[in-house]
PDB file of N, CA and C in Angstrom:
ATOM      1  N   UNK A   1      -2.961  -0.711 -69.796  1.00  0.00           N
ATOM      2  CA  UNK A   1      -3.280  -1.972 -69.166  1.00  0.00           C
ATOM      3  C   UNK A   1      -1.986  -2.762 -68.971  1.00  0.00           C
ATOM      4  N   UNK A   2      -1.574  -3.301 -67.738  1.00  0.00           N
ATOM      5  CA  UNK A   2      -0.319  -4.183 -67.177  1.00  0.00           C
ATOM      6  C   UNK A   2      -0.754  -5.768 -67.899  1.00  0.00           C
ATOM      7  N   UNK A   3       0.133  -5.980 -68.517  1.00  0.00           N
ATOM      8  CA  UNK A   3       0.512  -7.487 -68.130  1.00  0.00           C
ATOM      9  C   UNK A   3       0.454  -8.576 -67.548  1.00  0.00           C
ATOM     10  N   UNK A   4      -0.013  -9.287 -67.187  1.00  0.00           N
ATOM     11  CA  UNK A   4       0.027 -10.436 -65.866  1.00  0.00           C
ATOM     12  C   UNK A   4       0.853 -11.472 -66.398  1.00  0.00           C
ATOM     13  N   UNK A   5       2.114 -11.165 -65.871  1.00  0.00           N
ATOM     14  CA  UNK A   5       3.471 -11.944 -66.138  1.00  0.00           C
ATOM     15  C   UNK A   5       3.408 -13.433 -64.759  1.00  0.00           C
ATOM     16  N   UNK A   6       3.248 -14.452 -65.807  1.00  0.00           N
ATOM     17  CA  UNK A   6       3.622 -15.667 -64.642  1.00  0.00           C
ATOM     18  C   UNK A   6       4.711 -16.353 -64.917  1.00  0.00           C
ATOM     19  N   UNK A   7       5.391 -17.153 -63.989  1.00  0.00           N
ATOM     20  CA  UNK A   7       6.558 -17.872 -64.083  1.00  0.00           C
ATOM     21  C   UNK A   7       6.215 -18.993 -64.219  1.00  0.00           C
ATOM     22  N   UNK A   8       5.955 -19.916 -65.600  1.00  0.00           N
ATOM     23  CA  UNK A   8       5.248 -21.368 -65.769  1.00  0.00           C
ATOM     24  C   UNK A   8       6.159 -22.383 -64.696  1.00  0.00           C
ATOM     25  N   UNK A   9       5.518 -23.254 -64.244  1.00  0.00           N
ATOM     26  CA  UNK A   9       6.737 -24.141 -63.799  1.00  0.00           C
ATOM     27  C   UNK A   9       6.346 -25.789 -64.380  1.00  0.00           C
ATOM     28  N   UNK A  10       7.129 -26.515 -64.530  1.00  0.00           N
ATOM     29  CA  UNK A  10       7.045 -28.081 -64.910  1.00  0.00           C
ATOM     30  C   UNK A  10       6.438 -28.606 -63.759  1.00  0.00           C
ATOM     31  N   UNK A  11       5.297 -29.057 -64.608  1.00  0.00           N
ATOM     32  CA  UNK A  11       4.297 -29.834 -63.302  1.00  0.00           C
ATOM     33  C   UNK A  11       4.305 -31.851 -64.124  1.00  0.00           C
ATOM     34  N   UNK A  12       4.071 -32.742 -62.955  1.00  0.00           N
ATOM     35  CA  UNK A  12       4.074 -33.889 -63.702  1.00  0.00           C
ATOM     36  C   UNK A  12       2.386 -34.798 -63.006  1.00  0.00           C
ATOM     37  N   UNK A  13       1.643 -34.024 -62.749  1.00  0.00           N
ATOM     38  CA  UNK A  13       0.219 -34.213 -62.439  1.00  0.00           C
ATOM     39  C   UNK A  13      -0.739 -32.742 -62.077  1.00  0.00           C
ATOM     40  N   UNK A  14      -2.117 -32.650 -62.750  1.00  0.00           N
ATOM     41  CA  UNK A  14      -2.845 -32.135 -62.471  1.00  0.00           C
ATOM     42  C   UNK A  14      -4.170 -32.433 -62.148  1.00  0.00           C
ATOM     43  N   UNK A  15      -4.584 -32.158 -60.766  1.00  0.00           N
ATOM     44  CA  UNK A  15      -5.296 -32.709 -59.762  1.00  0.00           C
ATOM     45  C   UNK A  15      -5.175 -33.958 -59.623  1.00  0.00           C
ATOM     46  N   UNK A  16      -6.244 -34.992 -60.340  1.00  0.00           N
ATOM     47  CA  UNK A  16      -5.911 -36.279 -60.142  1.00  0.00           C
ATOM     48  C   UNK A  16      -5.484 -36.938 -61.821  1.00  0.00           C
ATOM     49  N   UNK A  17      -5.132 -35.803 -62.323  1.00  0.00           N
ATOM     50  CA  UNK A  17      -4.646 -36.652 -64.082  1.00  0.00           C
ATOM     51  C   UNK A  17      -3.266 -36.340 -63.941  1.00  0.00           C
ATOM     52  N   UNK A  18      -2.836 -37.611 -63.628  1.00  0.00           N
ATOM     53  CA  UNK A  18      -0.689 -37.169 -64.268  1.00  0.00           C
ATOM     54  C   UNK A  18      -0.727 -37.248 -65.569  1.00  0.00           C
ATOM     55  N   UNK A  19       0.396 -36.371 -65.617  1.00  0.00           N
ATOM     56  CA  UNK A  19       0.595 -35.971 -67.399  1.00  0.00           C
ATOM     57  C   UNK A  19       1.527 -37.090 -68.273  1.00  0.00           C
ATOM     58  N   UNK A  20       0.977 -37.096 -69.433  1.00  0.00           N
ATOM     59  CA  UNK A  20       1.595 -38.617 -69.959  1.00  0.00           C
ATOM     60  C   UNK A  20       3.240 -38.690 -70.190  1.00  0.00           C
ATOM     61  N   UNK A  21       3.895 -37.481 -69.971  1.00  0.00           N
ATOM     62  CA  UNK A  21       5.556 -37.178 -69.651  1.00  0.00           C
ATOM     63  C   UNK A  21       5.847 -36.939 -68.326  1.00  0.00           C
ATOM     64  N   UNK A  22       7.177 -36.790 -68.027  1.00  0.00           N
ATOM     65  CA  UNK A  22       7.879 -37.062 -66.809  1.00  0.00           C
ATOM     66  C   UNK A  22       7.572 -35.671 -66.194  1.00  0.00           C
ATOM     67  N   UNK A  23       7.779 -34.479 -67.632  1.00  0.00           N
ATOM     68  CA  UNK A  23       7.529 -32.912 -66.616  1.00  0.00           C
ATOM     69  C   UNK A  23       6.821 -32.197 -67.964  1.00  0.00           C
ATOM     70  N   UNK A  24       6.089 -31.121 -67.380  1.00  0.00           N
ATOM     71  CA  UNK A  24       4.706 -31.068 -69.182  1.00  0.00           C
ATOM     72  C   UNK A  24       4.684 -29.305 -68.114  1.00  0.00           C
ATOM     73  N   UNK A  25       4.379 -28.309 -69.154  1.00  0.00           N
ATOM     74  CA  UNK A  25       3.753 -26.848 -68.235  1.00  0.00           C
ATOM     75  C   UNK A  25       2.303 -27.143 -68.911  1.00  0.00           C
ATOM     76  N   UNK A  26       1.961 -26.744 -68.296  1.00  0.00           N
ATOM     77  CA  UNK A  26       0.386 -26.658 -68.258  1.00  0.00           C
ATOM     78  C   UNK A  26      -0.013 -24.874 -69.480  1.00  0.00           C
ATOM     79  N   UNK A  27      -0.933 -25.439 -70.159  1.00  0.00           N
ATOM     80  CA  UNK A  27      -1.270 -24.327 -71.084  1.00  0.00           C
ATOM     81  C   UNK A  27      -3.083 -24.233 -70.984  1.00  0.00           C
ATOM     82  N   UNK A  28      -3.177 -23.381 -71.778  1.00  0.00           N
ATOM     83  CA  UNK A  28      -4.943 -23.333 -72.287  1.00  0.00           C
ATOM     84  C   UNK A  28      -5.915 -22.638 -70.859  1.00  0.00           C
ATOM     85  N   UNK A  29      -7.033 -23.537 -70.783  1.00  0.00           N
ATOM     86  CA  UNK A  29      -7.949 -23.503 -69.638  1.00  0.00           C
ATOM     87  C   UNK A  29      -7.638 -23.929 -68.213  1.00  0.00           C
ATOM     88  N   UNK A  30      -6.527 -25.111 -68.288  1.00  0.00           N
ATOM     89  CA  UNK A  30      -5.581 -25.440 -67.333  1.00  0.00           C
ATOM     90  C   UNK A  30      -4.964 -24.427 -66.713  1.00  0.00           C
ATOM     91  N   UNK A  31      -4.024 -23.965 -67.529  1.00  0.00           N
ATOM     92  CA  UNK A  31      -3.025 -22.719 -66.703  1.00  0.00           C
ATOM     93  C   UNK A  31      -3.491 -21.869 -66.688  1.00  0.00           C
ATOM     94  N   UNK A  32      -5.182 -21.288 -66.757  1.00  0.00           N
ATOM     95  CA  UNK A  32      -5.230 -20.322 -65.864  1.00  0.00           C
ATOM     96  C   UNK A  32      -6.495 -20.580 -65.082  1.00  0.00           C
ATOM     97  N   UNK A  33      -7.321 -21.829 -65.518  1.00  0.00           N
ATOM     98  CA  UNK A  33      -7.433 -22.595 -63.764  1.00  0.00           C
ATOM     99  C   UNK A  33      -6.209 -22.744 -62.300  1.00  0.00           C
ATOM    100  N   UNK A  34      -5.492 -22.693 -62.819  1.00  0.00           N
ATOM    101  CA  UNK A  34      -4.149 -23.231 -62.023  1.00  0.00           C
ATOM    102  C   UNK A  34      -3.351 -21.353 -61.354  1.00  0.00           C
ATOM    103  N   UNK A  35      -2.636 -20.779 -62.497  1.00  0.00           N
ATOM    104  CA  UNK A  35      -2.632 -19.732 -62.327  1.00  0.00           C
ATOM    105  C   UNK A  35      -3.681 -18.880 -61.255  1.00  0.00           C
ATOM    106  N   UNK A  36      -4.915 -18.773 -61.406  1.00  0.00           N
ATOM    107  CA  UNK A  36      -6.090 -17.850 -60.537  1.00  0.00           C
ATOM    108  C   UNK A  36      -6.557 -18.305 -59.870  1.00  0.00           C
ATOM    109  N   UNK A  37      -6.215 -19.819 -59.535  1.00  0.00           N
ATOM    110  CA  UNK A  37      -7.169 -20.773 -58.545  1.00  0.00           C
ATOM    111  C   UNK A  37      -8.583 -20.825 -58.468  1.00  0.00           C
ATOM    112  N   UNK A  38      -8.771 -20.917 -60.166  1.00  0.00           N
ATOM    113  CA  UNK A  38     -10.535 -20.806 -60.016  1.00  0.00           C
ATOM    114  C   UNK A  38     -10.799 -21.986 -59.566  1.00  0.00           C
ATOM    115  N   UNK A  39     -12.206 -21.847 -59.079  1.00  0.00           N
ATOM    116  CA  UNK A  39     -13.311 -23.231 -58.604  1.00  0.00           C
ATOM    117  C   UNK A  39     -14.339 -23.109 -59.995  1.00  0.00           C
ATOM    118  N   UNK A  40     -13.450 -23.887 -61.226  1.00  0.00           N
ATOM    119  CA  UNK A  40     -14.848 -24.141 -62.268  1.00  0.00           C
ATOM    120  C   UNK A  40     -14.337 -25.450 -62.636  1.00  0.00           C
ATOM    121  N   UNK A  41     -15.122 -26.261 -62.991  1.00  0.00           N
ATOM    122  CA  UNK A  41     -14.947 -27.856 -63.355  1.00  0.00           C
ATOM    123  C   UNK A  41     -14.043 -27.930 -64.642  1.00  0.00           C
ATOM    124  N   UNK A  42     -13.424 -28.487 -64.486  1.00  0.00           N
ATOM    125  CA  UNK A  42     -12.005 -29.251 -65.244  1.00  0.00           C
ATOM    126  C   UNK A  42     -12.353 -29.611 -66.753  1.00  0.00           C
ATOM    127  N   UNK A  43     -12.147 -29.010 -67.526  1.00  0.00           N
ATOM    128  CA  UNK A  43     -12.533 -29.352 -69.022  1.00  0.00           C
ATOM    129  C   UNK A  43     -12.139 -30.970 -69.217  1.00  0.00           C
ATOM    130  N   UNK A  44     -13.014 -31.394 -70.221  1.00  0.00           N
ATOM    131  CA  UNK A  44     -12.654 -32.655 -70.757  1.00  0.00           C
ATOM    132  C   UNK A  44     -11.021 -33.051 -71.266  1.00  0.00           C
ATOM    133  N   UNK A  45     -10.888 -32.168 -71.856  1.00  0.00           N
ATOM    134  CA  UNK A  45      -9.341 -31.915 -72.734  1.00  0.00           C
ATOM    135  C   UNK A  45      -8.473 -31.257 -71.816  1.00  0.00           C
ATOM    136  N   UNK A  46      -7.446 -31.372 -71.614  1.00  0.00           N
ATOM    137  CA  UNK A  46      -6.301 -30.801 -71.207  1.00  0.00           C
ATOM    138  C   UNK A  46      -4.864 -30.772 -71.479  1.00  0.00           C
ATOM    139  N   UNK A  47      -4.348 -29.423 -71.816  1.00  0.00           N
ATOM    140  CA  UNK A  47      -3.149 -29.293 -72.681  1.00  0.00           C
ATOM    141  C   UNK A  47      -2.190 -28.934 -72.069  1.00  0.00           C
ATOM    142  N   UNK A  48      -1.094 -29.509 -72.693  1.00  0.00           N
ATOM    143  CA  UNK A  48       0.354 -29.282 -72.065  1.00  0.00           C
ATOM    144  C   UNK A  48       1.686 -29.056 -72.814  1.00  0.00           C
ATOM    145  N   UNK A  49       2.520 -28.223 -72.755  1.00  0.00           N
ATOM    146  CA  UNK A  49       3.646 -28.678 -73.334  1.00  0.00           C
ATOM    147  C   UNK A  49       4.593 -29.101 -72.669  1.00  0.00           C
ATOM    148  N   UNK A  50       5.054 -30.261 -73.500  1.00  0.00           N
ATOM    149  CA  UNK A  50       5.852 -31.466 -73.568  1.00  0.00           C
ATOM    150  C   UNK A  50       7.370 -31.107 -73.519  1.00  0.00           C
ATOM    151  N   UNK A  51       8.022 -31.521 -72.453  1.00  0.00           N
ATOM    152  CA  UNK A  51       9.613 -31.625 -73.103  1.00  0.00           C
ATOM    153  C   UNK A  51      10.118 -32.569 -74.655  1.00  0.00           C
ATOM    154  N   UNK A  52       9.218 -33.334 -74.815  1.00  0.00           N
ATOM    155  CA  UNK A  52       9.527 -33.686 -76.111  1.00  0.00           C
ATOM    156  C   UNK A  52       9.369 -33.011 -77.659  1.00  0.00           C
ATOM    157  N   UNK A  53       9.808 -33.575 -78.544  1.00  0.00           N
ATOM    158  CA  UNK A  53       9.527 -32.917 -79.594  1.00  0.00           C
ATOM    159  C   UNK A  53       8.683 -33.573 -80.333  1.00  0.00           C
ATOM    160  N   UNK A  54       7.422 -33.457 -79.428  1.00  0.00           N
ATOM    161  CA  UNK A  54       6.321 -35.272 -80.812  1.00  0.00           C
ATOM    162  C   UNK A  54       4.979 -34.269 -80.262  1.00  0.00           C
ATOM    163  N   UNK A  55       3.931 -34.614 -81.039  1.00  0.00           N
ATOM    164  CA  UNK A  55       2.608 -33.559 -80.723  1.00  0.00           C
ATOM    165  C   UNK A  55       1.873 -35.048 -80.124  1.00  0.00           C
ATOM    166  N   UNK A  56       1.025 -35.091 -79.457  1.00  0.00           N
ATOM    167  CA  UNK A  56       0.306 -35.893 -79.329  1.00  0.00           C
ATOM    168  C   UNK A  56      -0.649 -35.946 -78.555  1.00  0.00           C
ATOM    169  N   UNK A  57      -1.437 -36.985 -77.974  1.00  0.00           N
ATOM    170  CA  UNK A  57      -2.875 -37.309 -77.528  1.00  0.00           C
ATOM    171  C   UNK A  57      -2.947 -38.173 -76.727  1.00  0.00           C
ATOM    172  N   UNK A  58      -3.102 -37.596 -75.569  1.00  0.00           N
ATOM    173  CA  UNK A  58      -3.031 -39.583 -74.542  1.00  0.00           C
ATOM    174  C   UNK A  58      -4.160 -39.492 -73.508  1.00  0.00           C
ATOM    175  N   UNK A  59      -5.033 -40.188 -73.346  1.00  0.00           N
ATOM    176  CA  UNK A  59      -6.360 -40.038 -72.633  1.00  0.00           C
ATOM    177  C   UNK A  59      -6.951 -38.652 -72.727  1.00  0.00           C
ATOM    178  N   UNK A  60      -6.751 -38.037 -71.961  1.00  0.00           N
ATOM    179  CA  UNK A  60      -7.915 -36.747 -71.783  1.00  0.00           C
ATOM    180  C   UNK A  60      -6.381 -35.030 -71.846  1.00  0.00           C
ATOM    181  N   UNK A  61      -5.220 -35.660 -72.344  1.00  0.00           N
ATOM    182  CA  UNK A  61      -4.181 -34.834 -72.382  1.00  0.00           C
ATOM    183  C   UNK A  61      -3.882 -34.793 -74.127  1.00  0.00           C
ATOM    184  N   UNK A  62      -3.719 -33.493 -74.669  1.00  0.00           N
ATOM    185  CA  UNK A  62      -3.007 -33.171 -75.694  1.00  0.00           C
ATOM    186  C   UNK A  62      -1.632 -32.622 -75.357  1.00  0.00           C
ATOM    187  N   UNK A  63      -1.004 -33.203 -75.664  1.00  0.00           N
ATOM    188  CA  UNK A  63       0.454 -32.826 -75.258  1.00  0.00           C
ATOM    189  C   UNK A  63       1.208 -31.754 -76.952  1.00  0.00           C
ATOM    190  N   UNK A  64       1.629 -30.770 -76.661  1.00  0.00           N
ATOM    191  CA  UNK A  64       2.237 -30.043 -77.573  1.00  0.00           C
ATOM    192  C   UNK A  64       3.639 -30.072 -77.807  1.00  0.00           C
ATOM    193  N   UNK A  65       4.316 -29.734 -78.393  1.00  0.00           N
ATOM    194  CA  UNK A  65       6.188 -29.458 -78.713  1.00  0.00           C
ATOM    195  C   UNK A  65       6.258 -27.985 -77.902  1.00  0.00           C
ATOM    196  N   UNK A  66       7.655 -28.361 -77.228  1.00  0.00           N
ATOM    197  CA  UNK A  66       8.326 -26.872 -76.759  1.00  0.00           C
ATOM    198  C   UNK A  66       8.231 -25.453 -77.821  1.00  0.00           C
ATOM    199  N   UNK A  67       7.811 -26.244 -79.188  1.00  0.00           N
ATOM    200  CA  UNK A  67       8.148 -24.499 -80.052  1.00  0.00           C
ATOM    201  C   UNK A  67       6.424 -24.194 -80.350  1.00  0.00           C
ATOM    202  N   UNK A  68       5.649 -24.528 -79.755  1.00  0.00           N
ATOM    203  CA  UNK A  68       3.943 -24.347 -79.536  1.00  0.00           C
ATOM    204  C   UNK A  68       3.993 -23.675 -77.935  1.00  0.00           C
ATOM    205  N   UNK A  69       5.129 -23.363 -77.646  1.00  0.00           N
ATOM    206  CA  UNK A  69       4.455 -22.753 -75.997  1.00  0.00           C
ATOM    207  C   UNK A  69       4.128 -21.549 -76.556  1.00  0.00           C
ATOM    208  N   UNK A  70       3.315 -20.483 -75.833  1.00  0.00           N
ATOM    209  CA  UNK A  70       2.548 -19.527 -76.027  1.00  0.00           C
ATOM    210  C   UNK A  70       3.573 -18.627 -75.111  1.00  0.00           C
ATOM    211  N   UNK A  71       3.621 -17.163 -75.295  1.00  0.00           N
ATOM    212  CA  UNK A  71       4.061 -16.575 -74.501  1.00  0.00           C
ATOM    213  C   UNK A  71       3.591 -17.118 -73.077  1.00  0.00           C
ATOM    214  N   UNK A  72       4.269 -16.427 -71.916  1.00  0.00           N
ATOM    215  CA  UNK A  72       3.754 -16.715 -70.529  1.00  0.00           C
ATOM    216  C   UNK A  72       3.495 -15.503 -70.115  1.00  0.00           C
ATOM    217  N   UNK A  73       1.924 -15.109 -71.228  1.00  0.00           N
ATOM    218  CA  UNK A  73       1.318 -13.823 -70.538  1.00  0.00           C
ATOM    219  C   UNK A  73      -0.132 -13.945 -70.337  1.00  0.00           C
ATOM    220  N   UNK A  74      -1.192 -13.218 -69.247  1.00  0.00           N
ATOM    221  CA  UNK A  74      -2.620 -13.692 -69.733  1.00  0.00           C
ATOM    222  C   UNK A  74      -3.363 -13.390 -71.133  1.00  0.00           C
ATOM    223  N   UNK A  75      -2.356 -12.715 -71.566  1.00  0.00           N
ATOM    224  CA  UNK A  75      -2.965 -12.619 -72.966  1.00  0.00           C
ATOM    225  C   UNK A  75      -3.197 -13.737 -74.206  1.00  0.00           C
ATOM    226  N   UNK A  76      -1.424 -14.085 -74.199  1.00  0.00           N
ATOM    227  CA  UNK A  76      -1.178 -15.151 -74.610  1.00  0.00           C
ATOM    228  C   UNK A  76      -1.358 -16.575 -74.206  1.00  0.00           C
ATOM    229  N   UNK A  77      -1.382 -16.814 -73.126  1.00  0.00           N
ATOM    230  CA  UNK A  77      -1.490 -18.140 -72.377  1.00  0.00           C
ATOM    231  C   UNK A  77      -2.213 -18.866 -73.182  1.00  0.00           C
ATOM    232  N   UNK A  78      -3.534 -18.770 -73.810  1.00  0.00           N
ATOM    233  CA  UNK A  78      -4.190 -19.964 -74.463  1.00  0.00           C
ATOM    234  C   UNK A  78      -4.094 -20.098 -75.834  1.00  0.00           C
ATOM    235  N   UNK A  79      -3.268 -18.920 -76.388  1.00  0.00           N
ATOM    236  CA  UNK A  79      -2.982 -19.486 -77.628  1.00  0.00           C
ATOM    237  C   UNK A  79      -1.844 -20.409 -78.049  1.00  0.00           C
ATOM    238  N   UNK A  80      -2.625 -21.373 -79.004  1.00  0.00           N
ATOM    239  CA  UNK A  80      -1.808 -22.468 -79.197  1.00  0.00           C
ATOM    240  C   UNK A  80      -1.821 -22.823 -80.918  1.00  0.00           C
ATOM    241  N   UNK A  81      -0.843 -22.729 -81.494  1.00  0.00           N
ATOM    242  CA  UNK A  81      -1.388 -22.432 -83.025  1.00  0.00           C
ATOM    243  C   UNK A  81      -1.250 -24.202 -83.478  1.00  0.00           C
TER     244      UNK A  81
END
């Protein structure tokens, strides 16, 4: 079985929620809504990692630290420890 290798990129809004930092990659149910271009409704929660180094919570965004990114594979993509 192959891999599905993506190239994350720094996004600073998703659909109509901007992210509570200047540039955040998108992780979880997000990035691979985003990744596969599904049509399924937008979870309540949505996660990101942060160029910063602080964990946190801001409206409907959990923002993570750069050393919580998950590989950038479909395997890995939603794990977030």
């Amino acid at each position: 079985m192959s891999k599905y290798k993506r190239i994350s990129q720094s996004v600073t809004v998703f659909h109509d929620y901007p992210l509570p930092e200047t540039k955040a990659t998108l992780v979880g149910y997000i990035a691979l809504i985003t990744d596969y271009d599904l049509g399924v409704p937008i979870p309540y929660l949505l996660c990101a990692i942060g160029e910063k180094y602080k964990k946190y919570e801001k409206g409907q965004w959990r923002v993570f630290t750069p050393r919580h990114a998950p590989e950038d594979t479909l395997f890995k993509k939603c794990k977030i420890s």
